[in-house]
Protein backbone atom coordinates (compact mmCIF):
# COMPACT_ATOMS: atom_id res chain seq x y z
CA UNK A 1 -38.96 -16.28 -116.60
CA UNK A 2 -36.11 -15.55 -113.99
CA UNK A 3 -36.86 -12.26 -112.11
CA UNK A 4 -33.65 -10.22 -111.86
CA UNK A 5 -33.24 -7.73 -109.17
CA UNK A 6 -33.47 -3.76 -109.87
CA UNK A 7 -30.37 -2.31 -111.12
CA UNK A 8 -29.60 0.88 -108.86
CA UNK A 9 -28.53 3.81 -110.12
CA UNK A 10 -24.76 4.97 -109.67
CA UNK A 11 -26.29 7.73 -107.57
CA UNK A 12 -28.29 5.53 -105.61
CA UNK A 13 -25.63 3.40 -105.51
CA UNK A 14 -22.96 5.59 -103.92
CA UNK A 15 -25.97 7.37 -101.70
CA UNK A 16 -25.81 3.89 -100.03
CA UNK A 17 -22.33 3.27 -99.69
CA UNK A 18 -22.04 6.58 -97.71
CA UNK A 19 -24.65 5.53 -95.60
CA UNK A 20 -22.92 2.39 -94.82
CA UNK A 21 -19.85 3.62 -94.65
CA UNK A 22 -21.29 6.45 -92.00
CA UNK A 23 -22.88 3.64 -89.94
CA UNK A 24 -19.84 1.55 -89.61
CA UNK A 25 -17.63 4.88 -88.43
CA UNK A 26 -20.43 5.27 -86.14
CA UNK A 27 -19.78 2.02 -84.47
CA UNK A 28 -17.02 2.26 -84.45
CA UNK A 29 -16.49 5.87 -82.77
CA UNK A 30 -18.91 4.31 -80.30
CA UNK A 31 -16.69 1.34 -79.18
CA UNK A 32 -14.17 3.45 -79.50
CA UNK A 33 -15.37 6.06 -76.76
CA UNK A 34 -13.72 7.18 -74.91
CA UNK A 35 -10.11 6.89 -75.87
CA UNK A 36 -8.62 9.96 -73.91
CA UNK A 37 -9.41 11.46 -70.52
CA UNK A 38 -12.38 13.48 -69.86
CA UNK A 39 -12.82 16.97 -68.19
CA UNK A 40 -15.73 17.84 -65.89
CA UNK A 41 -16.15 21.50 -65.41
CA UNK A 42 -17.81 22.69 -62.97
CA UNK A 43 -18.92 26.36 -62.30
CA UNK A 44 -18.54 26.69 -58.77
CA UNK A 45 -15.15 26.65 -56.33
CA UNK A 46 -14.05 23.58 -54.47
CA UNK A 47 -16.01 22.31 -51.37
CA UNK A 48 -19.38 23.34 -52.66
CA UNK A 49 -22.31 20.75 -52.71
CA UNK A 50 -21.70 20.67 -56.45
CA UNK A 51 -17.99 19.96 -56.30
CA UNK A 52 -18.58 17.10 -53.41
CA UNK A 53 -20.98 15.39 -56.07
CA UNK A 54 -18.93 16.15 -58.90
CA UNK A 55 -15.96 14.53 -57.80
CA UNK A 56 -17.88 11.24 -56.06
CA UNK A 57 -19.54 10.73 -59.47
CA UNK A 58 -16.10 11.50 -61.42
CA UNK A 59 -14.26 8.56 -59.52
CA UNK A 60 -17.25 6.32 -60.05
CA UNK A 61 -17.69 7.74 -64.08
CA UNK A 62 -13.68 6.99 -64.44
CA UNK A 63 -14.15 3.18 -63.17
CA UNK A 64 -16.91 2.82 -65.71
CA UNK A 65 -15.34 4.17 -68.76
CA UNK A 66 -11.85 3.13 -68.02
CA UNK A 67 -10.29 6.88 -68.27
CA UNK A 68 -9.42 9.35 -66.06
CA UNK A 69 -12.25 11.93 -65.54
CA UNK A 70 -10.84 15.52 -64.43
CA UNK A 71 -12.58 17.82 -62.18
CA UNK A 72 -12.06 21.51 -63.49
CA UNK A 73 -13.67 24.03 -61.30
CA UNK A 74 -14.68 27.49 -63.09
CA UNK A 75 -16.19 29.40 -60.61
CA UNK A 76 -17.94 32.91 -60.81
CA UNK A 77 -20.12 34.59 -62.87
CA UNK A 78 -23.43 33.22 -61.06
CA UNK A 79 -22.37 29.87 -62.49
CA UNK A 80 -22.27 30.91 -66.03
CA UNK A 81 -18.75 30.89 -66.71
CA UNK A 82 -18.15 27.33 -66.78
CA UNK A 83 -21.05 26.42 -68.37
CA UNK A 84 -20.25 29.22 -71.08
CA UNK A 85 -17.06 27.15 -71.47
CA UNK A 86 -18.29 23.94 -71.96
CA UNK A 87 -20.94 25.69 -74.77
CA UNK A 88 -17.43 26.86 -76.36
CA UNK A 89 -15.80 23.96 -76.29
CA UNK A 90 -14.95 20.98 -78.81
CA UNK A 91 -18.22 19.04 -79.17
CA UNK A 92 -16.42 15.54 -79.13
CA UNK A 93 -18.01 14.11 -75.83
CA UNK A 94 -14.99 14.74 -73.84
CA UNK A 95 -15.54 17.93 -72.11
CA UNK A 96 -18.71 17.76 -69.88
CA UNK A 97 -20.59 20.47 -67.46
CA UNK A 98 -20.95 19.12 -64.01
CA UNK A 99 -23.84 21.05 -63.34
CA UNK A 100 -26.63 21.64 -61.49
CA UNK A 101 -30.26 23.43 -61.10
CA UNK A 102 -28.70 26.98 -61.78
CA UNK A 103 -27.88 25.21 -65.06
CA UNK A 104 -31.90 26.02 -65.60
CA UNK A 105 -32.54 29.27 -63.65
CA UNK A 106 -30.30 31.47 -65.15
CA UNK A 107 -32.23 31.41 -68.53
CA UNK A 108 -34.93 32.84 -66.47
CA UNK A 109 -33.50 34.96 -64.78
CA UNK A 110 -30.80 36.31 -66.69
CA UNK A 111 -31.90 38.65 -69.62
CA UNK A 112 -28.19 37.39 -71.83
CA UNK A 113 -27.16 34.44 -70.00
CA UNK A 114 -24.64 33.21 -72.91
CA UNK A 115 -26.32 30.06 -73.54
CA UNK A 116 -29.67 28.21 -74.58
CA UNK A 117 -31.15 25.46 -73.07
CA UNK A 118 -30.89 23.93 -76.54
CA UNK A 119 -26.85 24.71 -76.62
CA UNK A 120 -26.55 21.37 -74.53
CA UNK A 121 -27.69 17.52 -74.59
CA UNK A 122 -27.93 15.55 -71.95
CA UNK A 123 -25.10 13.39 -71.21
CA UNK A 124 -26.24 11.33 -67.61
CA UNK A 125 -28.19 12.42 -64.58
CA UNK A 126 -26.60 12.03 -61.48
CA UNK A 127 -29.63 12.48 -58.60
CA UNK A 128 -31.44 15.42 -56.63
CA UNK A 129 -30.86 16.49 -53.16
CA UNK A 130 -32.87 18.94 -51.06
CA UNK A 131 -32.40 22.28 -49.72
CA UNK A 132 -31.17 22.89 -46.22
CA UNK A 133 -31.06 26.34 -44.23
CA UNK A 134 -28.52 26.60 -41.77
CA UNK A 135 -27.46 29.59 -39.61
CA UNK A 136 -24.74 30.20 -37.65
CA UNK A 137 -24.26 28.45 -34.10
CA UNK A 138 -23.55 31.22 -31.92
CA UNK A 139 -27.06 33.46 -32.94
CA UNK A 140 -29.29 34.06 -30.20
CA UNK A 141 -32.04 31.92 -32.44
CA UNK A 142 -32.17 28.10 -32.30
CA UNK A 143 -35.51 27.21 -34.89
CA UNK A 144 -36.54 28.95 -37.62
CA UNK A 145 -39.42 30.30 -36.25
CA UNK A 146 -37.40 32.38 -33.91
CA UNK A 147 -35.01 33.89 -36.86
CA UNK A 148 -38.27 34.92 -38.66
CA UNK A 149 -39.22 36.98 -35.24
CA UNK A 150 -35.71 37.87 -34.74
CA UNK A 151 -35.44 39.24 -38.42
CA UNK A 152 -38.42 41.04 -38.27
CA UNK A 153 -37.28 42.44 -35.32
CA UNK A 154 -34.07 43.47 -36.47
CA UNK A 155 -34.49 44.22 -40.53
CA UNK A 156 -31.33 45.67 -41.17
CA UNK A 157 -29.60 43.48 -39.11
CA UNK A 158 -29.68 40.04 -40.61
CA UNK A 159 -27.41 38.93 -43.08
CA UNK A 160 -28.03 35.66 -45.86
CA UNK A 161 -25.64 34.11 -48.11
CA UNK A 162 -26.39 33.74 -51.58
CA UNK A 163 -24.21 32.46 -55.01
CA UNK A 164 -26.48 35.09 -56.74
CA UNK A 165 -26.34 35.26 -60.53
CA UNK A 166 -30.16 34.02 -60.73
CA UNK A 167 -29.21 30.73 -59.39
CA UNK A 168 -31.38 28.18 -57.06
CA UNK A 169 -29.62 30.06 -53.87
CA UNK A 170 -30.80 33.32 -55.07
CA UNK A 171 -34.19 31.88 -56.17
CA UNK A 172 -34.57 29.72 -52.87
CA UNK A 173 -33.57 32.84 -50.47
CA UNK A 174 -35.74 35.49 -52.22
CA UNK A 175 -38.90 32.57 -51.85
CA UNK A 176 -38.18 32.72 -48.16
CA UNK A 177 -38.11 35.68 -47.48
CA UNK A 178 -41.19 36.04 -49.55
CA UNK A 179 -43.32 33.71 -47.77
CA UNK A 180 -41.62 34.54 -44.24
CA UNK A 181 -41.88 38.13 -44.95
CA UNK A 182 -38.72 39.49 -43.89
CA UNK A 183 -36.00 41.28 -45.21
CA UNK A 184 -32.30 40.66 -45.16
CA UNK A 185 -28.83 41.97 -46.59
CA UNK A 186 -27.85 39.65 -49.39
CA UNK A 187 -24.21 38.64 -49.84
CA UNK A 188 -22.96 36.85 -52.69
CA UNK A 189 -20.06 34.39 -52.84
CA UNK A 190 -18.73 32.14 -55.62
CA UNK A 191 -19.57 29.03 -54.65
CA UNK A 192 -21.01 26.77 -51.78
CA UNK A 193 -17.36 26.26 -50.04
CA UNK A 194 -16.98 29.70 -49.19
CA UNK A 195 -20.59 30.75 -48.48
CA UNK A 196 -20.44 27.82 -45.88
CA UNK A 197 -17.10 28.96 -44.61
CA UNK A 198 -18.30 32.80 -44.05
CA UNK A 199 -21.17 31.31 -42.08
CA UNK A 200 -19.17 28.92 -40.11
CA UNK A 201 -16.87 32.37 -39.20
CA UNK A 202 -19.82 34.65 -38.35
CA UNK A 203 -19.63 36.63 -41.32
CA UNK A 204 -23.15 35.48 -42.56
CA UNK A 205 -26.29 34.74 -40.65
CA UNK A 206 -27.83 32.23 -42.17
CA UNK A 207 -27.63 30.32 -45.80
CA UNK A 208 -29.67 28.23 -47.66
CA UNK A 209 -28.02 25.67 -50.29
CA UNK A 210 -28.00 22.03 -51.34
CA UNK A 211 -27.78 19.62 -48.15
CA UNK A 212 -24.10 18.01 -48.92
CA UNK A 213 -23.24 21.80 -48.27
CA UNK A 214 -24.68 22.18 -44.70
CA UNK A 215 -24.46 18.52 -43.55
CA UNK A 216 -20.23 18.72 -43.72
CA UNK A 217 -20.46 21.78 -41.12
CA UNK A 218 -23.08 20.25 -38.50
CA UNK A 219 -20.86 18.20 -37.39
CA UNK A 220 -18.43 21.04 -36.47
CA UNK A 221 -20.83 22.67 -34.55
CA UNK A 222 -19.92 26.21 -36.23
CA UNK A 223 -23.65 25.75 -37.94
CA UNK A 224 -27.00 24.61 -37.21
CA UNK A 225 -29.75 23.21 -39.66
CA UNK A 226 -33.03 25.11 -38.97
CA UNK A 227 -34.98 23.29 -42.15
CA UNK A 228 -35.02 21.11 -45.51
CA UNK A 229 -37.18 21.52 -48.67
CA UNK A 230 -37.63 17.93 -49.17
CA UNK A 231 -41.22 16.45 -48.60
CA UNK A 232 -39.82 14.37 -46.12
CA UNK A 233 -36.87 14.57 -43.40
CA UNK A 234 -33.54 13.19 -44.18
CA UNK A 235 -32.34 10.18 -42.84
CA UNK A 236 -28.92 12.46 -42.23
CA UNK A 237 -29.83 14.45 -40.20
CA UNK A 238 -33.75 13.18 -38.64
CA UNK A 239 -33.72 16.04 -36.15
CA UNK A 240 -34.13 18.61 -39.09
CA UNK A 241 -37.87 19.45 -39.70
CA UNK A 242 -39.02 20.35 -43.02
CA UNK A 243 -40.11 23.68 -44.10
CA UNK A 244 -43.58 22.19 -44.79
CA UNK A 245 -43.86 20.87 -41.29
CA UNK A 246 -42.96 24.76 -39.97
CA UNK A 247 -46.07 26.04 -42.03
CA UNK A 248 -44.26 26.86 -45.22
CA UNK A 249 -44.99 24.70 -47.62
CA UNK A 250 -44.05 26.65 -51.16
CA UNK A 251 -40.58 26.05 -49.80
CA UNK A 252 -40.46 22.85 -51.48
CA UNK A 253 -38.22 21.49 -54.04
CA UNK A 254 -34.59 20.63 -54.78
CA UNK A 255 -31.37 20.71 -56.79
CA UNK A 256 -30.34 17.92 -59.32
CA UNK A 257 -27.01 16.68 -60.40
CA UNK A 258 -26.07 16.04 -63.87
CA UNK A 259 -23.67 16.23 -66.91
CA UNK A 260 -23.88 17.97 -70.30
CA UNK A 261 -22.28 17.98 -73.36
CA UNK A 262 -22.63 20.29 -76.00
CA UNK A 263 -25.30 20.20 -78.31
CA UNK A 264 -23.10 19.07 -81.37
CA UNK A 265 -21.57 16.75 -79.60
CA UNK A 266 -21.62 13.23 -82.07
CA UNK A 267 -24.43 11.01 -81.29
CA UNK A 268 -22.30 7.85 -80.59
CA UNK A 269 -20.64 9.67 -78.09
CA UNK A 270 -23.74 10.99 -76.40
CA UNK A 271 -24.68 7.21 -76.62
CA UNK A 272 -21.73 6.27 -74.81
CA UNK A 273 -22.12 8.97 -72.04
CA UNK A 274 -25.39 7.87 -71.67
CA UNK A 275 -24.77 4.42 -71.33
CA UNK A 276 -21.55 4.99 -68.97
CA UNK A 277 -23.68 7.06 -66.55
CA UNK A 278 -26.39 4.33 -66.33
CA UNK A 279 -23.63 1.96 -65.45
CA UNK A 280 -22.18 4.09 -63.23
CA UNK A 281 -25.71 4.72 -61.14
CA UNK A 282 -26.48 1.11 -61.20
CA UNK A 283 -24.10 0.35 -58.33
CA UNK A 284 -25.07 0.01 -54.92
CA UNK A 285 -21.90 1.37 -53.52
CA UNK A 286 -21.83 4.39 -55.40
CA UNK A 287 -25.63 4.68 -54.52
CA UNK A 288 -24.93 4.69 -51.38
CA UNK A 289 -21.96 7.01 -51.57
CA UNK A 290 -24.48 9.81 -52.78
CA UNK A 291 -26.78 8.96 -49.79
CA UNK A 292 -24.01 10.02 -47.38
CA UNK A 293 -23.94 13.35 -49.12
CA UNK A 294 -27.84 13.09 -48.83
CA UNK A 295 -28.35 13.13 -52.80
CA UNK A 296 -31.11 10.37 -53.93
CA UNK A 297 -29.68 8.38 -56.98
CA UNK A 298 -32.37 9.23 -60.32
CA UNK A 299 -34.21 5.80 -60.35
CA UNK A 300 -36.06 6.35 -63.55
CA UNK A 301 -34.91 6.34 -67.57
CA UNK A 302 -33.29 9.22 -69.02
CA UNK A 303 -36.20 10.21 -71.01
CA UNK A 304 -37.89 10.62 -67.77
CA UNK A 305 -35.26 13.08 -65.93
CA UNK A 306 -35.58 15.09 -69.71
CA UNK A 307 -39.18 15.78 -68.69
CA UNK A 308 -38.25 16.36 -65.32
CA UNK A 309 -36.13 18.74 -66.52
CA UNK A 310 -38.30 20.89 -68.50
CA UNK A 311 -40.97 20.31 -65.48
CA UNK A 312 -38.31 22.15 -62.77
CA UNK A 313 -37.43 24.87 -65.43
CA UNK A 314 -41.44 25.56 -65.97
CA UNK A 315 -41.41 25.97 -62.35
CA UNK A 316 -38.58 28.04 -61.44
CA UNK A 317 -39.78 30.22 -64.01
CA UNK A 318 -42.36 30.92 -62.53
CA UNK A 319 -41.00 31.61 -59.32
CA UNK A 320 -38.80 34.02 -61.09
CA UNK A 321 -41.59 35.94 -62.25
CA UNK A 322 -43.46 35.72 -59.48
CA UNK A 323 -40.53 37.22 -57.40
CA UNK A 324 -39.98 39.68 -59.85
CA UNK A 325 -36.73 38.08 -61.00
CA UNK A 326 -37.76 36.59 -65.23
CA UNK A 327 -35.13 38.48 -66.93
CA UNK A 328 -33.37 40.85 -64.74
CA UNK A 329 -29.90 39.90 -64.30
């Protein structure tokens, strides 16, 4: 007796057609992407250590995907505003946050910050870079051991930089001062550039930011480097002890680089991103490109930077309620 095969349904039928038909547009939309330019936003002002890394890895990200990648800087609010606009925004894969660690803080520090983790995939990691404080050339204090005596010395006298909006500069700043135990005036500016630029002119005593930030002043002389958070110095600047080696070792730590899309954004697309940024990392030159701005390239998968991720927001939460911070912008 021949066996025939099961007869499906007209249901079942058409339930599978849609599927097919579903998977091929997926394939296809993935070839297809990216057919337009892209925009990278990015929530700080021009000249910041954000912006510098932005735009390297937008060249670089343009090469790879074979359209032009724009840099959009939307500074202010803390860093929220641009990132609120990339939540708003069409989720087709083609507008992208630039962002970096403040990207995390401000959900725990900000009681409304306009956006959920969840609000955004990941779209490629870029790399982390550590922390530097620098001060301001002409002040009578050349280590950081002598601006701690100086500033507790002089409380009302000392003024520090900050991007504030519950970012890692307002985080970083309020851990030092913590574990230094002094006090300083707080000023806030809206992005890197311009906080480096008021401390370069005198307006600001010291700063601490991302090390592409610092490292395009030293050279200048306007600014000195009194410490780094990394766990070990930079090759950039060797002469630049590490916070841990000065007897503070909770200031430890760094800021990442990376882009996201928006949480709806079409899986093929997020695919593509993905697979673009990978390509993008995997070349020495560029590598080396973010080692002259002393960023370290992500070596591992991105299902490892995910859980490093969630591991640096556990921990700057922490810090925010242990500063008194969780929730009070």
């Amino acid at each position: 007796m021949t066996e025939r095969s099961p007869r499906l349904s007209p249901v079942t039928r058409a339930t599978a057609g849609f599927i097919g038909a579903a998977l091929l547009a997926s394939s296809a939309l993935a070839q297809q992407f990216p057919s337009k330019p892209l925009k990278m936003v990015v929530s700080y002002s021009a000249g910041g250590p954000t912006d510098v890394v932005a735009r390297l890895y937008a060249g670089r990200f343009a090469e790879v995907v074979g359209q032009p990648v724009v840099v959009e800087n939307r500074p202010g609010g803390g860093g929220l505003i641009g990132i609120r606009a990339v939540k708003a925004a069409e989720p087709d894969g083609y507008t992208l946050d630039f962002s970096t660690t403040t990207h995390n803080t401000a959900t725990a520090t900000y009681k409304e910050p306009g956006y959920a983790l969840t609000d955004f995939t990941l779209a490629s990691y870029v790399g982390i870079t550590g922390l530097m404080l620098a001060a301001n050339a002409d002040r009578p204090y050349k280590n950081l051991r002598e601006l701690i005596s100086y500033a507790k010395a002089n409380p009302t006298k000392i003024n520090s930089g900050t991007l504030g909006g519950g970012g890692i500069t307002q985080l970083i700043l309020a851990r030092f001062k913590s574990a230094a135990g002094i006090d300083t005036t707080d000023i806030n500016y809206p992005g890197g550039g311009p906080a480096m630029q008021a401390l370069a002119g005198g307006t600001i005593d010291f700063y601490i930011d991302a090390a592409p930030t610092a490292l395009s002043q030293l050279k200048g002389g306007r600014v000195r480097a009194l410490a780094i958070t990394t766990e070990r110095r930079s090759a950039l600047a060797p002469d630049v002890a590490t916070f841990k080696e000065l007897g503070l070792p909770t200031m430890s730590g760094g800021a990442w680089f990376a882009t996201f899309a928006p949480s709806k954004t079409p899986v093929p697309a997020v695919q593509a991103l993905r697979a673009a940024g990978v390509k993008a990392l995997a070349s020495p030159d560029f590598q080396q490109k973010l080692l002259s701005v002393a960023v370290d390239p992500w070596q591992g998968s991105t299902e490892e930077f995910e859980a490093y991720l969630k591991q640096d927001w556990a921990l700057w939460e922490a810090d925010a309620r242990k500063l008194g911070l969780l929730g009070t912008m």
